[in-house]
Protein backbone atom coordinates (compact mmCIF):
# COMPACT_ATOMS: atom_id res chain seq x y z
CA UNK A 1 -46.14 -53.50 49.59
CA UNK A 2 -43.98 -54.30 52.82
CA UNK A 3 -41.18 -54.89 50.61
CA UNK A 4 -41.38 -51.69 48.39
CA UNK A 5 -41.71 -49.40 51.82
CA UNK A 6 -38.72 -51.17 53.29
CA UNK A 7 -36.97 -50.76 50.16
CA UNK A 8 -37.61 -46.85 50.21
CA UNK A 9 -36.20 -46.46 53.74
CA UNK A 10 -33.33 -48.05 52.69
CA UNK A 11 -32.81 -45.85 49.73
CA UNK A 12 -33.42 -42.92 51.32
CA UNK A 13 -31.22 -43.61 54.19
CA UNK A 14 -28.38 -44.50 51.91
CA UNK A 15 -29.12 -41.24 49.97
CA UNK A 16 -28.86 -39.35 53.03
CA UNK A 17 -25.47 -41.45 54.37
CA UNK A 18 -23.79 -40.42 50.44
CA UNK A 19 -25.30 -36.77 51.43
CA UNK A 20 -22.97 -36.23 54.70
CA UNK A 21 -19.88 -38.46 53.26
CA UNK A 22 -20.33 -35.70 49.73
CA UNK A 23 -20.32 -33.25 52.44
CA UNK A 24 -17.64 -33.91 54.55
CA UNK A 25 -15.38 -34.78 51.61
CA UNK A 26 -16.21 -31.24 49.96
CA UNK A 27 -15.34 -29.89 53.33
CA UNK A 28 -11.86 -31.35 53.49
CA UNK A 29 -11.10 -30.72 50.02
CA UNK A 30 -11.26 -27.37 48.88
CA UNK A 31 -13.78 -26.99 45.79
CA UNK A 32 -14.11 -24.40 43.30
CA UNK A 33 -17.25 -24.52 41.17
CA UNK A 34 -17.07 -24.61 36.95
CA UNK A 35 -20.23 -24.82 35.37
CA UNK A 36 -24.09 -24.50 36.66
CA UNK A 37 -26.92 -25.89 34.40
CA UNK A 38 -30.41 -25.23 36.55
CA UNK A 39 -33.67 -27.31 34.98
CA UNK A 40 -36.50 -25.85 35.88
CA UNK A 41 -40.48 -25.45 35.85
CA UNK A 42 -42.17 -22.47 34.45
CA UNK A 43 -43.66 -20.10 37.25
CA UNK A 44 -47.43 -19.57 38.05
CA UNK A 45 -49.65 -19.79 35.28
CA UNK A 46 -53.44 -19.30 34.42
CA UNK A 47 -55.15 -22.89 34.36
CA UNK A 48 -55.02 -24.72 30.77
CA UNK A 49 -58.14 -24.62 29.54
CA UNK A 50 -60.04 -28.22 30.69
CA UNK A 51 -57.32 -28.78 33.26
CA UNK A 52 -60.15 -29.07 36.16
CA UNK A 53 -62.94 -30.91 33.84
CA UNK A 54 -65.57 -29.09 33.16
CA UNK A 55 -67.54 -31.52 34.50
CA UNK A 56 -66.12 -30.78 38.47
CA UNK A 57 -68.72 -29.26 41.04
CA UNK A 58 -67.51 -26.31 43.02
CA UNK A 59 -69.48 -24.45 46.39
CA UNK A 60 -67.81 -21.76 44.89
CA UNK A 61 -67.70 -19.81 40.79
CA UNK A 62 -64.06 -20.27 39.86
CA UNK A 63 -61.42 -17.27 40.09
CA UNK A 64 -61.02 -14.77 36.83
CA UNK A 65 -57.44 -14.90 36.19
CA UNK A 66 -55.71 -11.96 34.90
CA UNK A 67 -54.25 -13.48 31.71
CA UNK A 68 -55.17 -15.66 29.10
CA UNK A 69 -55.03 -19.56 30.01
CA UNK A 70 -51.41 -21.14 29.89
CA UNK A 71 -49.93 -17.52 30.58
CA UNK A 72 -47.14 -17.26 33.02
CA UNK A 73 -48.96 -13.94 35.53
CA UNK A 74 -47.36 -11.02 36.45
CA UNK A 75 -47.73 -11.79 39.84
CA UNK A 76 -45.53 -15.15 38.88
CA UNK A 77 -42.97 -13.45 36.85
CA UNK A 78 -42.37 -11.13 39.99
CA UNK A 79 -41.73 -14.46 42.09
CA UNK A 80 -39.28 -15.94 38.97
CA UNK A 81 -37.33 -12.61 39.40
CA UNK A 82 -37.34 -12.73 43.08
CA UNK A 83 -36.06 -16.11 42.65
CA UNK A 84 -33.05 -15.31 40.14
CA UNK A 85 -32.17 -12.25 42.20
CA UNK A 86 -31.59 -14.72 45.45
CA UNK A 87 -29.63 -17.32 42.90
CA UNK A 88 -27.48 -14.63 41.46
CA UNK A 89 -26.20 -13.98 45.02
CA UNK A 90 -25.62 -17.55 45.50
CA UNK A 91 -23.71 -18.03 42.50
CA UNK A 92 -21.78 -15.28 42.31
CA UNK A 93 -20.16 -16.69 45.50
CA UNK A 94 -18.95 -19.36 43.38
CA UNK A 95 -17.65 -17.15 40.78
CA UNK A 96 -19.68 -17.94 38.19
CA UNK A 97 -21.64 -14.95 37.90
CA UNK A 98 -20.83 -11.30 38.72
CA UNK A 99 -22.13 -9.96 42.07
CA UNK A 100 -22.21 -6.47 40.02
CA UNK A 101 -22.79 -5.87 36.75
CA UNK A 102 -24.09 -7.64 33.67
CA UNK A 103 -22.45 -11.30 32.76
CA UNK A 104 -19.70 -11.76 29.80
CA UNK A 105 -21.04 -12.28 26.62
CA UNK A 106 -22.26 -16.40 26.56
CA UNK A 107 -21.77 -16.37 30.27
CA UNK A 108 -25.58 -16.83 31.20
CA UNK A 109 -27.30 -19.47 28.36
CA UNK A 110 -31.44 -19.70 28.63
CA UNK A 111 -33.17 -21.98 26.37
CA UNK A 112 -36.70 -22.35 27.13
CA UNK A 113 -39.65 -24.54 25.61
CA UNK A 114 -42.21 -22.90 22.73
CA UNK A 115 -44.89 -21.89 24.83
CA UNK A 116 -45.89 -18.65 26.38
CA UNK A 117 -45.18 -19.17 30.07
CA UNK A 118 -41.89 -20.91 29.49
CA UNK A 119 -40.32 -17.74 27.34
CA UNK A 120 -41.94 -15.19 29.60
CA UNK A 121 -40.86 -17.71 32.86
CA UNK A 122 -37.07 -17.29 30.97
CA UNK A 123 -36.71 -14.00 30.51
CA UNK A 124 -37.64 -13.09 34.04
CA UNK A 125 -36.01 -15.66 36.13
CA UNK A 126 -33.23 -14.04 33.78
CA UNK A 127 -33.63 -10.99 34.24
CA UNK A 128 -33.26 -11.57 38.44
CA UNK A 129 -30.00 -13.32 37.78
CA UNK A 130 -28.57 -10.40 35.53
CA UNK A 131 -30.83 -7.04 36.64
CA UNK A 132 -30.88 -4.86 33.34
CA UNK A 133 -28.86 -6.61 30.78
CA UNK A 134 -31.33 -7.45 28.53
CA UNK A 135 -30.30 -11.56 28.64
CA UNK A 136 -30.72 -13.48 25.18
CA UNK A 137 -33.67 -15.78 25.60
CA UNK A 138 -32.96 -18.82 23.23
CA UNK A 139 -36.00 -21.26 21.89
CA UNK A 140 -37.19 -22.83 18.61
CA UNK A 141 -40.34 -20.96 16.87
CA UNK A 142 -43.55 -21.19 17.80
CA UNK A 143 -44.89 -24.57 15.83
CA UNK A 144 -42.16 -26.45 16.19
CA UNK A 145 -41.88 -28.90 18.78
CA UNK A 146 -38.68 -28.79 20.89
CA UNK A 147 -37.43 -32.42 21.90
CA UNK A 148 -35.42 -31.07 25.16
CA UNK A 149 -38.76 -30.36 26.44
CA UNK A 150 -41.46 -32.57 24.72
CA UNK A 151 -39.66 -35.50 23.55
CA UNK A 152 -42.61 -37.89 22.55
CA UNK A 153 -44.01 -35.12 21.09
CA UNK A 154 -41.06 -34.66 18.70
CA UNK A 155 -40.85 -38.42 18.45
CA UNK A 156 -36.96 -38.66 19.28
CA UNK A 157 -37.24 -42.03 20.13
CA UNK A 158 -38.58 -45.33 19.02
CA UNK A 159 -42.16 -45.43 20.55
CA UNK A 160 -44.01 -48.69 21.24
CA UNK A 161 -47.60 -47.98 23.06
CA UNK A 162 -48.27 -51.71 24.35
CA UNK A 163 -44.74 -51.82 26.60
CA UNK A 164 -45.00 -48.15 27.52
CA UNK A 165 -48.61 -49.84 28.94
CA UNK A 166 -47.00 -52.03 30.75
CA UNK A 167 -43.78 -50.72 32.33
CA UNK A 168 -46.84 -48.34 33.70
CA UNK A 169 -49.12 -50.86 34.89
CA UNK A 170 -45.93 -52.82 36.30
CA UNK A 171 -44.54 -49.37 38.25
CA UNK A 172 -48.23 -48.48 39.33
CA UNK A 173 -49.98 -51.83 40.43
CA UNK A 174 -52.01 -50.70 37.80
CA UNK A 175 -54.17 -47.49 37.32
CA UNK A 176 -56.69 -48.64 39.07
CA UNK A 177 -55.24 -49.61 42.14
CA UNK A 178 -53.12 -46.39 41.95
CA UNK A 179 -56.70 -44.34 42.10
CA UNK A 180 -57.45 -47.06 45.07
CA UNK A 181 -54.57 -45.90 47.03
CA UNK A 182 -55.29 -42.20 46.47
CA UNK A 183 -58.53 -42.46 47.80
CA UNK A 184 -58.17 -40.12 50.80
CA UNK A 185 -56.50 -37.84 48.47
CA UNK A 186 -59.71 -37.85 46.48
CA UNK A 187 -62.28 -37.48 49.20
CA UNK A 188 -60.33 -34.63 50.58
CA UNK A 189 -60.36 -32.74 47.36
CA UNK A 190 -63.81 -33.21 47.54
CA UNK A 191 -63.78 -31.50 51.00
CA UNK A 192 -61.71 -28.79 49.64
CA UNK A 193 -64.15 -28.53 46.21
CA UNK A 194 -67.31 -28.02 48.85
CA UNK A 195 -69.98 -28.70 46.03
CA UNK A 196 -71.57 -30.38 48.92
CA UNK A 197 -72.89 -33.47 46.13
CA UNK A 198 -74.04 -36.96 47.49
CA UNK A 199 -71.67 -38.29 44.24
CA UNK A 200 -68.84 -36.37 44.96
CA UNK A 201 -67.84 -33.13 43.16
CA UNK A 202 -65.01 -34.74 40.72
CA UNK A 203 -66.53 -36.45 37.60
CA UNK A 204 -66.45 -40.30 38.01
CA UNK A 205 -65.19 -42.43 35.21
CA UNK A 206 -62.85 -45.63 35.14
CA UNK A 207 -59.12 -45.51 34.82
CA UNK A 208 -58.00 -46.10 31.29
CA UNK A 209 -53.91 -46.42 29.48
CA UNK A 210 -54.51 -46.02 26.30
CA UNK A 211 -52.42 -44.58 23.15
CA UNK A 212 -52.70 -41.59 21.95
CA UNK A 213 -54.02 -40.58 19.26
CA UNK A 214 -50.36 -39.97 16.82
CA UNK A 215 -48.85 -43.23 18.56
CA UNK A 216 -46.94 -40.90 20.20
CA UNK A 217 -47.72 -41.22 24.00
CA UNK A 218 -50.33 -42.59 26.39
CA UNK A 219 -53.96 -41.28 27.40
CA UNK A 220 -54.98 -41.49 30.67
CA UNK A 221 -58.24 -40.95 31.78
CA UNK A 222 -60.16 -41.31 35.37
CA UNK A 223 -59.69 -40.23 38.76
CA UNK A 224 -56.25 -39.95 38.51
CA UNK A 225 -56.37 -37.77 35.44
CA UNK A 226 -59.33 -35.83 36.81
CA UNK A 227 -58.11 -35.08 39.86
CA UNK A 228 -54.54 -33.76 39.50
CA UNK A 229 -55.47 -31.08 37.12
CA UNK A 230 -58.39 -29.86 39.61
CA UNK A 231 -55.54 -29.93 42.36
CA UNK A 232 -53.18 -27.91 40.38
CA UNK A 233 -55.30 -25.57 39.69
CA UNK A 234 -56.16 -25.08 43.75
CA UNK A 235 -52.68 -24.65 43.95
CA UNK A 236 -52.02 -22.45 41.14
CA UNK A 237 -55.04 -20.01 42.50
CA UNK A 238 -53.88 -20.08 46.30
CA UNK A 239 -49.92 -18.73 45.06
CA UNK A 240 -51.19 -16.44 42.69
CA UNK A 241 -53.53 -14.87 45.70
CA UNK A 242 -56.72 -15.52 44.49
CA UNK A 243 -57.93 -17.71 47.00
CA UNK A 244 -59.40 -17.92 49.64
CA UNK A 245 -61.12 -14.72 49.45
CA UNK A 246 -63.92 -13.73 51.98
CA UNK A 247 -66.64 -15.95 51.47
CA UNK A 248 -65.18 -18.17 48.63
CA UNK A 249 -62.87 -21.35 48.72
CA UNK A 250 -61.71 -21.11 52.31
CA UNK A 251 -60.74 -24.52 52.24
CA UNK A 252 -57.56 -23.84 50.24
CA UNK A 253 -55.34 -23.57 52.37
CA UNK A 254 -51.67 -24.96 52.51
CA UNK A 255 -52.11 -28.10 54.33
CA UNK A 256 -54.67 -28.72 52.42
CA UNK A 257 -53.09 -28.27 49.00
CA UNK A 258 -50.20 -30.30 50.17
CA UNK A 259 -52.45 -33.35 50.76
CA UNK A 260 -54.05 -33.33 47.76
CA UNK A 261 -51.20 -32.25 45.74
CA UNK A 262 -50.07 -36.11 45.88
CA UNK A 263 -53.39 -36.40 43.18
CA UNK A 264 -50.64 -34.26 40.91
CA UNK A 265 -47.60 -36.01 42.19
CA UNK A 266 -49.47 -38.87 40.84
CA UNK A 267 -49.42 -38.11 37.50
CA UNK A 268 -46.04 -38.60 37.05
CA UNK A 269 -45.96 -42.08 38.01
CA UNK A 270 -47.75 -42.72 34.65
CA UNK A 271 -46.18 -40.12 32.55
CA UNK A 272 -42.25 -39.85 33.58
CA UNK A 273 -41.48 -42.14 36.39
CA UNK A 274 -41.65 -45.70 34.74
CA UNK A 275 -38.90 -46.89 33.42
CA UNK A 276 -39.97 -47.25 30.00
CA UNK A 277 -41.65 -43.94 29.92
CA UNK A 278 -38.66 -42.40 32.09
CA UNK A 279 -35.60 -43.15 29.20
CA UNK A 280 -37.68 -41.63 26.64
CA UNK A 281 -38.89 -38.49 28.95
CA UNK A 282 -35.67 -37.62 30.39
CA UNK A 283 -33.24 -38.79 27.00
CA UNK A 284 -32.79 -35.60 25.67
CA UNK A 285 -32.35 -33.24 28.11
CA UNK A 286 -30.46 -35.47 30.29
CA UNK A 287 -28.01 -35.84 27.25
CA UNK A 288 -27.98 -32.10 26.83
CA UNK A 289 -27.07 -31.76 30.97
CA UNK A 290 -24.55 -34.24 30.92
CA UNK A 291 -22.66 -32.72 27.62
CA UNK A 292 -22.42 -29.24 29.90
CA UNK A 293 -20.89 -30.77 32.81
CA UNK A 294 -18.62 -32.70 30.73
CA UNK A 295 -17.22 -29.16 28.77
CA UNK A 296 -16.89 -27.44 32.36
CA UNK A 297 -14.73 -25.50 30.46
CA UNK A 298 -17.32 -23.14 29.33
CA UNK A 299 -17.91 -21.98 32.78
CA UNK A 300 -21.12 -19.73 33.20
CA UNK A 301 -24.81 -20.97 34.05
CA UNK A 302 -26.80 -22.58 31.91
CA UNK A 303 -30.83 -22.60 32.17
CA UNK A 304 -33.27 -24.80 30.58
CA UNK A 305 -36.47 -23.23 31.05
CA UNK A 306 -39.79 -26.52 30.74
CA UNK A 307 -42.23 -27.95 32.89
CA UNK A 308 -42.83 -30.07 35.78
CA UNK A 309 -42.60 -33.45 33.16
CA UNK A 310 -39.01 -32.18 32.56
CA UNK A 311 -37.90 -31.80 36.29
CA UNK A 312 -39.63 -34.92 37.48
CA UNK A 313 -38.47 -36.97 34.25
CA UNK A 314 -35.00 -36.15 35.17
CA UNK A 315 -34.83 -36.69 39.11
CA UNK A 316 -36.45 -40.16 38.10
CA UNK A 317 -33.72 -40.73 35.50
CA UNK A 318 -31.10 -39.39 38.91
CA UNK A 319 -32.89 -41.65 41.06
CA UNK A 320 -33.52 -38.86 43.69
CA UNK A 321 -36.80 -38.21 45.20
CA UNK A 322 -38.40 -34.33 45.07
CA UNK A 323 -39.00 -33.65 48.54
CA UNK A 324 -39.49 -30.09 49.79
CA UNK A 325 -41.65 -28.29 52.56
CA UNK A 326 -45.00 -27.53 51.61
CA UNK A 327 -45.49 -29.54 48.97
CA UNK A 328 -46.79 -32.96 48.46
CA UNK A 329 -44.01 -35.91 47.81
CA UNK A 330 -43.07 -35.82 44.01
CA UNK A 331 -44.64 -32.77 42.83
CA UNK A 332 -43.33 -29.81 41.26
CA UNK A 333 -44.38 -26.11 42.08
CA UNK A 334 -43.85 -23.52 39.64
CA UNK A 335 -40.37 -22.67 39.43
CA UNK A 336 -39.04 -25.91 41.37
CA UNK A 337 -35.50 -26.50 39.99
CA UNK A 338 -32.69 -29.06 39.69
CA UNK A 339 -29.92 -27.58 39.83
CA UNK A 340 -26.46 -29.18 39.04
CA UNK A 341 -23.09 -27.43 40.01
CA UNK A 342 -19.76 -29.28 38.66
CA UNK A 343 -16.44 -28.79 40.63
CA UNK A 344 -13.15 -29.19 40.47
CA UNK A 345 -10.90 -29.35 43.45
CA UNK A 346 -6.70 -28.34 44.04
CA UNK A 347 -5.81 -32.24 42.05
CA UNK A 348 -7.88 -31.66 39.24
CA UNK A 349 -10.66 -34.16 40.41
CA UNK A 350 -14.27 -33.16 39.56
CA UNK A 351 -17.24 -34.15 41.07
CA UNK A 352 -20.93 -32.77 40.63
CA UNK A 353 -23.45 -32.21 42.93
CA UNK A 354 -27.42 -31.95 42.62
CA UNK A 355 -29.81 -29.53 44.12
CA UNK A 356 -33.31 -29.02 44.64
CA UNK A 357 -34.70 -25.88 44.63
CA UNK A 358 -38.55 -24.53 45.73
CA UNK A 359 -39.87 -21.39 46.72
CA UNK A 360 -42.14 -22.27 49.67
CA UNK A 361 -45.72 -21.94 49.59
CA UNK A 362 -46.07 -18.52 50.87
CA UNK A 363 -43.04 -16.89 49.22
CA UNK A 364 -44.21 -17.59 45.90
CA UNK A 365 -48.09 -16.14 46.85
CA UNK A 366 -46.19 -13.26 48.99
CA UNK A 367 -43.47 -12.85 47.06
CA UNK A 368 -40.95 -12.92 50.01
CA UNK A 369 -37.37 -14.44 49.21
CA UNK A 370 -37.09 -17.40 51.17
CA UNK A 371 -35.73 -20.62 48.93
CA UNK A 372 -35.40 -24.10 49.78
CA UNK A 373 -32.34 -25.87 48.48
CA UNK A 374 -31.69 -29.56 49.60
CA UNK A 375 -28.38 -31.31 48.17
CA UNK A 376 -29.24 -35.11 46.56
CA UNK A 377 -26.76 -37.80 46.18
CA UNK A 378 -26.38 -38.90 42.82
CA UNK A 379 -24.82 -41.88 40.49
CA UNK A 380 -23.60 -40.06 37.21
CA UNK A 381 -23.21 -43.39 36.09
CA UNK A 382 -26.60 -44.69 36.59
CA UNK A 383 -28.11 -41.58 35.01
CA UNK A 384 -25.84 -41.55 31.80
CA UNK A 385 -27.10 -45.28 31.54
CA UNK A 386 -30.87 -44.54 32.10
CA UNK A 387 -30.39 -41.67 29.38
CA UNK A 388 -28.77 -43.58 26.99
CA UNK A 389 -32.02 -45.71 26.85
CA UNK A 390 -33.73 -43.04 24.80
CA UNK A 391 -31.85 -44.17 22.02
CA UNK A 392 -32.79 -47.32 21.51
């Protein structure tokens, strides 16, 4: 364990050293940016239906949401907007949007995912980066499954269950020690839950990789699995306003949901972080980012509308962590972005740099317009390689 933490010092200090040098180079050199493609998660949503088990004790009768489950809200389309209206400034700067104005015709691209809360989550962060022109919203129909954003789904890839099982295990320690180290994680969701139940108030059952069903992906089940939906949900309901109220579910509160939000941020180091889960996850889209900042040519913004799997699959695939205030390392929040910008200086010489974008905690439940981007350091290189795995 020694080893891995030393390991991730050195990493990140390296990331940050290539962060100034990318700076300081951009500062001698004059840049001008080409091309923008943005990757991002939907915004808030009603729970999916059995994302906090049924089975979970509360002190407390669960919120009624104002939509159906899986439905972006209005209250999180208003943040989305809020959001594209504060990009829009920022890239008009660079030129590749109007500061007035609708964009030329194929200037602004959005392609979202099938579902609900991605479309709607398009059209409005849309509609904040280009106020009244009515953007085209691209996506495939509604039973087909998109590989950009659900690539086992769509089976894009060669699939073999047994060494999916065991690049997890292998990244993990294994499930069960990963649910061993998230222990305090656990007992504070209980704390936050307040059922008040000698047991706990999340269901108890052991971890478990298995495939699914279709032969397509992996099945998780136990605390891990249990847990990060129930903390998503606390999260979802605190940004969308509906808690704490009064009397009910004071212990939501942001520090609170940033502690247990690792439960979520755990999920992903089954689903998208190992490396032979990662190649397959981020294949795809990662092939469909790289082919737009290799035509910078085209010019204009590009946005790929998905989910947290999408975002974290990719900054895996970039080697980058997700790090931003108010939320717990490696987790997503609803409309959390990467967002790549390619540039070409006076000699002809492009580079690219990476973003990561949040709303904080309170703009998104306020709906204030206060953004968080942090620049990455990347290896292009590395990430065309780890891509290029998908195929095999």
């Amino acid at each position: 364990m020694r080893q891995i933490l030393n390991a991730r010092a050195v990493a990140t200090a390296l990331l940050a050293c290539a962060a100034l040098i990318w700076t300081s180079a951009s500062e001698a050199a004059p840049l001008r940016v080409e091309r923008v493609v943005v990757v991002m998660r939907h915004g808030v949503r009603a729970p999916i239906v059995g994302e906090a088990p049924e089975d979970t004790l509360t002190g407390a009768p669960w919120p009624t949401w104002p939509v159906p489950p899986e439905h972006l809200t209005p209250h999180g389309a208003k943040a989305l907007e809020i959001l594209g209206d504060v990009d829009r400034r920022w890239l008009a700067r660079s030129g590749v949007l109007p500061a007035r104005g609708c964009p030329a015709p194929g200037q602004l691209r959005v392609w979202t995912n099938t579902a609900e809360r991605t479309i709607a989550s398009g059209k409005a962060f849309a509609e904040g980066l280009a106020p009244g022109c009515d953007t085209p919203i691209g996506h495939l129909g509604p039973n087909q499954t998109d590989p950009l954003f659900e690539p086992l789904g769509a089976a894009v890839a060669p699939f073999d269950p047994a060494a999916a099982i065991a690049s997890i295990q292998a990244y993990t320690g294994g499930v069960d020690q990963l649910a061993a180290r998230l222990k305090p994680q656990l007992d504070e969701l209980d704390r936050v839950l307040d059922c008040r139940a000698p047991k706990g108030c999340s269901p108890v059952r052991p971890s478990k990789l298995q495939p699914s069903t279709d032969g397509r992906g992996i099945d998780l089940t136990g605390p891990v699995r249990d847990a990060s939906g129930t903390a998503q949900v606390l999260l979802l309901q605190y940004v969308e306003g509906l808690s704490p109220d009064r009397s009910n579910w004071r212990a939501v509160e942001p520090a609170a949901l940033k502690r247990v939000g690792a439960l979520h941020a755990a999920l992903f180091d089954v689903f998208t972080r190992p490396p032979y889960m990662n190649a397959r996850q981020a294949g795809p889209l990662g092939r469909r980012v790289l082919a737009a900042l290799d035509a910078p040519e085209a010019g204009g913004v590009d946005v790929f509308m998905g989910h947290d799997t999408n975002v974290t699959a990719l900054a895996a695939a970039l080697g980058v962590p997700l790090d931003a205030p108010d939320y717990a390392r490696g987790d997503v929040p609803p409309g959390g972005a990467l967002v790549f910008v390619a540039l070409v200086d006076k000699s002809g010489k492009r580079s690219v740099r990476v973003y990561y974008q949040t709303q904080p905690l309170e703009t998104i439940r306020r709906l204030d317009r206060r953004v968080t981007r942090s620049l990455v350091a990347v290896s292009l290189d590395a990430f065309r390689r780890r891509v290029a795995e998908a195929r095999e």
